[in-house]
Protein backbone atom coordinates (compact mmCIF):
# COMPACT_ATOMS: atom_id res chain seq x y z
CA UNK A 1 0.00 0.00 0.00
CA UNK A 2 1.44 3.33 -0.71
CA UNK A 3 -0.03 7.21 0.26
CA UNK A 4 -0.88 9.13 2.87
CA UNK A 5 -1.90 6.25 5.22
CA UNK A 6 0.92 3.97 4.26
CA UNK A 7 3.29 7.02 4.82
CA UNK A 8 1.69 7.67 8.26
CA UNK A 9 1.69 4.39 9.41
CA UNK A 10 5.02 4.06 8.37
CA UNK A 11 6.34 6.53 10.23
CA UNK A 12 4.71 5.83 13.24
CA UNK A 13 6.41 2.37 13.11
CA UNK A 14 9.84 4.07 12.61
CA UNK A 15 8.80 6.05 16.08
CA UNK A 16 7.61 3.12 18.42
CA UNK A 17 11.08 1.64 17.37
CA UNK A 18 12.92 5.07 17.96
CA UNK A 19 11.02 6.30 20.96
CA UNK A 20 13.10 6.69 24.23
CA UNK A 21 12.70 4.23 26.78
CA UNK A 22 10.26 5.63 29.83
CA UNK A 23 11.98 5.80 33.00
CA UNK A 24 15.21 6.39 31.89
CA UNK A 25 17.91 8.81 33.40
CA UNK A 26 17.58 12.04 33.23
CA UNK A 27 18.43 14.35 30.16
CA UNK A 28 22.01 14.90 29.82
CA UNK A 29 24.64 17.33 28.20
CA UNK A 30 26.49 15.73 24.67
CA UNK A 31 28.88 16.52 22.21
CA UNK A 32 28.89 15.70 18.70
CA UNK A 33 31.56 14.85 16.58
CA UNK A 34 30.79 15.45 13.00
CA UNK A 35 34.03 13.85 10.89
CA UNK A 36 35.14 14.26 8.40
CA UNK A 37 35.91 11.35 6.21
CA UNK A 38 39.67 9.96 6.20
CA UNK A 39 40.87 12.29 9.39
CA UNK A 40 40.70 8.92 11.68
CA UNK A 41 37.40 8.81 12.84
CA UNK A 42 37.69 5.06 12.52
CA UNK A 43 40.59 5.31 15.12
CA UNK A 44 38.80 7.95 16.82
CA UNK A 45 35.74 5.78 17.19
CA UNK A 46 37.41 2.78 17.92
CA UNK A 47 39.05 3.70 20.57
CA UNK A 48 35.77 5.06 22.39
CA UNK A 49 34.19 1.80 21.57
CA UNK A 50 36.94 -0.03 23.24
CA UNK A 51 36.97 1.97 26.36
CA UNK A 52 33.13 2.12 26.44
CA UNK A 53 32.94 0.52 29.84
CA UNK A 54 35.52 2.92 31.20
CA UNK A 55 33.58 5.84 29.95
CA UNK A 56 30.68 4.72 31.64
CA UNK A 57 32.19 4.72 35.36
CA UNK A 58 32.73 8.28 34.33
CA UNK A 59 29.05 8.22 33.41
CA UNK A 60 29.96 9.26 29.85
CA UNK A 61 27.71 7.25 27.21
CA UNK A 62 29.47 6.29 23.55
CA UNK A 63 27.59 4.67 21.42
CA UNK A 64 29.03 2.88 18.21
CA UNK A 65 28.72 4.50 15.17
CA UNK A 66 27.15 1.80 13.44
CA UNK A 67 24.55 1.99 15.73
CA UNK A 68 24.26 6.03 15.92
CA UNK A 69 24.14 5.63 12.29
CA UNK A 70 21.28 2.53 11.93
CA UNK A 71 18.87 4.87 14.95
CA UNK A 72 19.75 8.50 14.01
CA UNK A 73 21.97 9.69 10.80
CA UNK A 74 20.75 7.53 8.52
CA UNK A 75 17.27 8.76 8.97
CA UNK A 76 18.36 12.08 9.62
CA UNK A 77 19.41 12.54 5.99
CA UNK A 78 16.09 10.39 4.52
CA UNK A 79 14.08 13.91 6.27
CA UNK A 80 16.62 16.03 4.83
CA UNK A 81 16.09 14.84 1.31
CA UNK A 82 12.20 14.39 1.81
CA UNK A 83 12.04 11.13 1.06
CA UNK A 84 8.70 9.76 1.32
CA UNK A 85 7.96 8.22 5.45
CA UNK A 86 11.05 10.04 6.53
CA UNK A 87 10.80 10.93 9.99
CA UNK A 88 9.89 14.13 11.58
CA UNK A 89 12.11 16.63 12.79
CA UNK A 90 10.08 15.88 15.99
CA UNK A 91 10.58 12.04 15.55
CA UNK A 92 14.76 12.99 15.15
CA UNK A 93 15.07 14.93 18.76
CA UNK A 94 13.03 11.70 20.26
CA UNK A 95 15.77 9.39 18.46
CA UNK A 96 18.40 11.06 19.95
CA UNK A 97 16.72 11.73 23.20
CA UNK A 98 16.77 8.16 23.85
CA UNK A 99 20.67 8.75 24.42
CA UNK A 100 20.36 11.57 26.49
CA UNK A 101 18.53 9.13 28.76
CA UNK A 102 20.43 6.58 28.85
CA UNK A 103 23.28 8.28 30.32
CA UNK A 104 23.96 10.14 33.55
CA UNK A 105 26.39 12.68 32.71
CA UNK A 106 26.86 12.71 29.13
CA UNK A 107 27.11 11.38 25.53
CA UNK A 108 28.87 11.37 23.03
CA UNK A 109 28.13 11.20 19.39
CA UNK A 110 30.05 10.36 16.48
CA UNK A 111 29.50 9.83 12.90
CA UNK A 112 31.67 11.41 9.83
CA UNK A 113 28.26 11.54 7.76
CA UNK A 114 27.00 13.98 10.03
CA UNK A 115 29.33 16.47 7.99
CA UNK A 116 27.48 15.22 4.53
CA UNK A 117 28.75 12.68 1.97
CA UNK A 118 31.20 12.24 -0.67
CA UNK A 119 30.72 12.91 -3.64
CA UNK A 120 32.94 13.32 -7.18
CA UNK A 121 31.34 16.70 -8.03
CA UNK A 122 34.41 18.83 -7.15
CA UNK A 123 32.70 20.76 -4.56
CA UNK A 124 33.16 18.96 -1.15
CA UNK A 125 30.54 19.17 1.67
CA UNK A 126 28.94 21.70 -0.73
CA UNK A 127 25.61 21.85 1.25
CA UNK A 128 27.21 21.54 4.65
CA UNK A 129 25.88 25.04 5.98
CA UNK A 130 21.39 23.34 5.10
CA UNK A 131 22.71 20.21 6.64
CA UNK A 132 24.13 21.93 9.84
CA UNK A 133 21.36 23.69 10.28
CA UNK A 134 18.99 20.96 9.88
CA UNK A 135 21.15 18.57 12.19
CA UNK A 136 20.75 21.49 14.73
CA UNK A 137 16.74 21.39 13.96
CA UNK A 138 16.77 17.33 15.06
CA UNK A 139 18.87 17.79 18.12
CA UNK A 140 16.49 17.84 21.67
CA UNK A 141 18.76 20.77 22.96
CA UNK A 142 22.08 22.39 22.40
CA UNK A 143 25.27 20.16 22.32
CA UNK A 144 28.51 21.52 24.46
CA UNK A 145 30.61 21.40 22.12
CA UNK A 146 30.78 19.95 18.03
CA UNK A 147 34.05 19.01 16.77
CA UNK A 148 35.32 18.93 13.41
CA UNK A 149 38.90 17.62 12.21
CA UNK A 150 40.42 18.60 9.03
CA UNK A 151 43.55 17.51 7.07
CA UNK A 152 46.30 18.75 4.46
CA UNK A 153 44.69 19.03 1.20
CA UNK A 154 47.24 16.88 -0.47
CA UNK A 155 46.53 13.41 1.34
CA UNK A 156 42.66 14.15 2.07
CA UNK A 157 41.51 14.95 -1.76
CA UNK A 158 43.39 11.68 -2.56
CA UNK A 159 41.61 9.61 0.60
CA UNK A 160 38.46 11.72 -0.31
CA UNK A 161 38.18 10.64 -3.97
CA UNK A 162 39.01 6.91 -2.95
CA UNK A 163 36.28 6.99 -0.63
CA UNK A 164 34.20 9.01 -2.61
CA UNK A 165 34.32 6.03 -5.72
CA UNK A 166 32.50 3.61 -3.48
CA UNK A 167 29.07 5.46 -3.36
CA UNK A 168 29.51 7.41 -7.31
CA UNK A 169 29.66 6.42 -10.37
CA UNK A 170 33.53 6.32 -11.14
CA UNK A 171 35.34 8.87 -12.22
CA UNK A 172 39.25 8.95 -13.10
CA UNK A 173 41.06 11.18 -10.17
CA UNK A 174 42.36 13.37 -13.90
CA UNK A 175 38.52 13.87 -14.00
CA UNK A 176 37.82 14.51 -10.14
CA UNK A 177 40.82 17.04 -10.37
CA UNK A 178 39.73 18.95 -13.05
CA UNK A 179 36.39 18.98 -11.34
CA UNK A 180 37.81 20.52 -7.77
CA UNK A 181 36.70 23.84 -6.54
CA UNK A 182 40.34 24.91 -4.58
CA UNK A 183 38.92 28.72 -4.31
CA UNK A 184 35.51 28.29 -2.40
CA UNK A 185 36.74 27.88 0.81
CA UNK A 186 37.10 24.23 1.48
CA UNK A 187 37.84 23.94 5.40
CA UNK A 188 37.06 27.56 5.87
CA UNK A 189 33.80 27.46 4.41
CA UNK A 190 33.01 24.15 6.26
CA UNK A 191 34.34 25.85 9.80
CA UNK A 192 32.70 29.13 9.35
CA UNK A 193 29.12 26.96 8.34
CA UNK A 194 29.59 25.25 11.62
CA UNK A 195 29.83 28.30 13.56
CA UNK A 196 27.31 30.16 12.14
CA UNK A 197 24.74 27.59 13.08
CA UNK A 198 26.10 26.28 16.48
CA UNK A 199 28.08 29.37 17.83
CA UNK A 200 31.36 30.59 18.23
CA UNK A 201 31.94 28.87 21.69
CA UNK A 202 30.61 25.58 20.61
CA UNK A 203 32.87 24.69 17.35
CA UNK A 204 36.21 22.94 18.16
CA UNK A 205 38.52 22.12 15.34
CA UNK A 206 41.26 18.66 15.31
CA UNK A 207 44.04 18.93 13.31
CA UNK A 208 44.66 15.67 11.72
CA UNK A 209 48.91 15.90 11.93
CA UNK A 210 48.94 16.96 15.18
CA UNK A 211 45.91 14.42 16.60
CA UNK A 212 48.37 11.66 18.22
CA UNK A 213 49.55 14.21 20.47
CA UNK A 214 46.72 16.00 20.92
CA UNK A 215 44.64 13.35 21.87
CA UNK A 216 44.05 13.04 24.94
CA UNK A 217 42.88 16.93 24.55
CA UNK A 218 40.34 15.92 21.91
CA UNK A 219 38.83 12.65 24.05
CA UNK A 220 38.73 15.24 26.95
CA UNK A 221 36.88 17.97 24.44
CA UNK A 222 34.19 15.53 23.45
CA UNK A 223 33.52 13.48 26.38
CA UNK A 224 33.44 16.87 28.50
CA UNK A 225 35.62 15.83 31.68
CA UNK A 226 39.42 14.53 31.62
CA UNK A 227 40.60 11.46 30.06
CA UNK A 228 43.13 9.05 30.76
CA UNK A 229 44.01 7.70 26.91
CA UNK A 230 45.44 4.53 28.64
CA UNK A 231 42.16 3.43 29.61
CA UNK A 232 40.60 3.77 26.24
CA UNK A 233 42.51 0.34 24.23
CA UNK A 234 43.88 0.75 20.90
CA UNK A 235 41.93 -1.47 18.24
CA UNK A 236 43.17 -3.72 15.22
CA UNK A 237 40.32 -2.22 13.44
CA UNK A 238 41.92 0.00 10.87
CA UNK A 239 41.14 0.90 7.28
CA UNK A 240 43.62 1.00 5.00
CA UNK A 241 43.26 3.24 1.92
CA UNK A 242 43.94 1.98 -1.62
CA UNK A 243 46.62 1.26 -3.73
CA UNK A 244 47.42 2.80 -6.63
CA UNK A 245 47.47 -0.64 -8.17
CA UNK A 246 43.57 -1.35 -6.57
CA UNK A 247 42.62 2.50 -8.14
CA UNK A 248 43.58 1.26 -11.49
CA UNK A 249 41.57 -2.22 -11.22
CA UNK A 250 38.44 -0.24 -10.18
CA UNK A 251 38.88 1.83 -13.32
CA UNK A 252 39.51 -0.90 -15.80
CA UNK A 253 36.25 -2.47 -13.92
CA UNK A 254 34.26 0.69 -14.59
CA UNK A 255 35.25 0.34 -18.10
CA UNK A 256 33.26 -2.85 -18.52
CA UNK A 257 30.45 -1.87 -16.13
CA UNK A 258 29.09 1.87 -17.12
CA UNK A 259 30.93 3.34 -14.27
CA UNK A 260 29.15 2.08 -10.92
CA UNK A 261 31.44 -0.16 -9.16
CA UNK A 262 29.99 -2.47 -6.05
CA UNK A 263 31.50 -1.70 -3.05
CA UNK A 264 32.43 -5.32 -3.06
CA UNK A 265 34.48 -4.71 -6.14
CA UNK A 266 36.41 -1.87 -4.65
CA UNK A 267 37.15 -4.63 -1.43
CA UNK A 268 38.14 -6.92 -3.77
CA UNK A 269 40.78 -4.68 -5.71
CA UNK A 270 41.84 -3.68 -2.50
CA UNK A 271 42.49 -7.50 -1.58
CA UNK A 272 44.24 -8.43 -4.69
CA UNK A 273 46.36 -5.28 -4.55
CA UNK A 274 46.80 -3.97 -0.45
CA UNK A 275 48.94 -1.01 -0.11
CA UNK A 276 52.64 -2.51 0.62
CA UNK A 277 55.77 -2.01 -0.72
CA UNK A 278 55.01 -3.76 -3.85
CA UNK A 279 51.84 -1.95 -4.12
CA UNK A 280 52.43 2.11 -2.94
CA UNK A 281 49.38 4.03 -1.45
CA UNK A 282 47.82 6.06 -4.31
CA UNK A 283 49.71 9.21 -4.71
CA UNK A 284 47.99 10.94 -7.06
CA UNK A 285 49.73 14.78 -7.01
CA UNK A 286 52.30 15.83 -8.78
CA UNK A 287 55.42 17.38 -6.30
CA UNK A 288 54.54 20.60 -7.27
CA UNK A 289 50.93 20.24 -6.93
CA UNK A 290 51.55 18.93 -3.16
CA UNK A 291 53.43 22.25 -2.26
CA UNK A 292 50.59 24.33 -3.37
CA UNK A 293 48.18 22.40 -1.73
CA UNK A 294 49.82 22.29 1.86
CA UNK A 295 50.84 26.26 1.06
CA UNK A 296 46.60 26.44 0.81
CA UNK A 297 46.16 24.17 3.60
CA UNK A 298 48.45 26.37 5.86
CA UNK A 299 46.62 29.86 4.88
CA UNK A 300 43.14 28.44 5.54
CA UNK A 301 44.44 26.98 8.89
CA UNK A 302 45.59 30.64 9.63
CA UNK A 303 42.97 32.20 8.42
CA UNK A 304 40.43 29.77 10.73
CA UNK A 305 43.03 30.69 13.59
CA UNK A 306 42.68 34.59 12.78
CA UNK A 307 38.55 34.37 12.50
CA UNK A 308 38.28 32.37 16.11
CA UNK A 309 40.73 32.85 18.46
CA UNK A 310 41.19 29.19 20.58
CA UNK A 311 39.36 27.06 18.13
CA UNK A 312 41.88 24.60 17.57
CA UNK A 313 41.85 21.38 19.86
């Protein structure tokens, strides 16, 4: 059955399996961390995940992403795009609610899609500032702080448009660089979005090089009280990016196959040819094209610094 009714009885399904729990604790404060892609958020997340149970004598609540994603992102972008029984803005703050009673103290949410998508069109996180805003819509109150990390042009483009081939219809990285906007702003325009909708005070920024030893500042940014790193295990659960080798296999495969490629495909390529030293990481800038890019990098990072004094984690 589809229309109206369908639609509404759809969506009240998605809330009796979304509602908060009754009884639960009482609302808390949160964080949010919003990505981006390839600036370890894997590592980030993995590491809250393993010290979950540590966290929660602290009475700080992580959830894993996969799970944040299934109950909350996921459906936050199906309202976004309208999508037929999408759930309310209403029905979002109720899904996230349920975290806020869960814990006693405070939670912690993470999930790079909260920043947007990938995409091959040469414009990244062009919509960022209507997707802030509408995360902001679908949260039950204001978050403490939201934290963003960013990374060198050179080796984010390159992880970008590797990750970016999984969900698009493939490209060649020749293509995708003719394509790239390098004069609209990039990280500043994705920073200065995030402030404009959450405040000033709220918006920290991670750099990527400096994370290792700045992380025990970040864990202690997001999970609002000081962590001891030690307590939080390192996991095995790593991605690694793709060859140069894999790269080309996906393109010869997009030859035969109109341009989508199955994520599966991509695994496989990435299987047959794993970054090692018989098969370099995909390095796809020329020497002179990395200089410019971390000279761009360096006068948007200054330019952030200049804008908001004590942003940076």
């Amino acid at each position: 059955m589809t229309g109206p009714r369908a639609d509404g009885r759809a969506r009240r399904g998605w809330q009796r399996d979304h509602a908060p729990e009754p009884g639960g604790g009482r609302l808390t404060t949160f964080s949010i961390h919003v990505g981006a892609h390839k600036t370890a958020t894997t590592y980030l997340q993995s590491r809250l995940q393993q010290g979950s149970a540590h966290l929660r004598t602290q009475n700080i609540l992580f959830e894993p992403m996969p799970k944040f994603r299934a109950r909350f992102t996921r459906h936050l972008w199906r309202a976004f795009r309208k999508v037929p029984e999408a759930p309310t803005p209403q029905d979002l703050q109720a899904a996230f609610g349920f975290y806020l009673r869960q814990a006693e103290g405070h939670f912690v949410a993470s999930d790079e899609n909260l920043v947007g998508t990938c995409n091959l069109s040469g414009r990244v996180y062009a919509d960022s500032k209507a997707r802030f805003e509408f995360l902001k819509a679908c949260l039950p109150g204001s978050p403490d702080v939201v934290v963003l990390t960013v990374r060198e042009y050179a080796g984010w483009l390159a992880s970008y448009y590797s990750e970016s081939i999984r969900w698009q219809p493939f490209v060649s990285f020749d293509t995708y660089k003719r394509r790239l906007k390098l004069d609209d702003g990039l990280w500043v325009r994705v920073v200065e979005a995030l402030v404009e909708t959450f405040g000033a005070g709220t918006v920290k920024v991670m750099r990527y090089e400096t994370l290792q030893d700045r992380l025990p500042a970040l864990l202690s940014t997001l999970c609002g009280a000081p962590i001891d790193e030690t307590k939080l295990p390192e996991s095995d659960d790593r991605r690694e990016g793709l060859s140069a080798a894999a790269i080309e296999a996906v393109g010869k495969i997009a030859d035969l196959s109109d341009a989508h490629i199955a994520s599966s495909a991509i695994d496989a390529a990435m299987k047959r040819f794993p970054r090692s030293p018989e098969f370099p990481a995909f390095a796809p800038w020329s020497a002179e094209e990395i200089h410019r890019l971390k000279a761009l990098y360096a006068d948007h990072m200054s330019d952030i610094g200049r804008r908001h004094p004590g942003i940076f984690i």
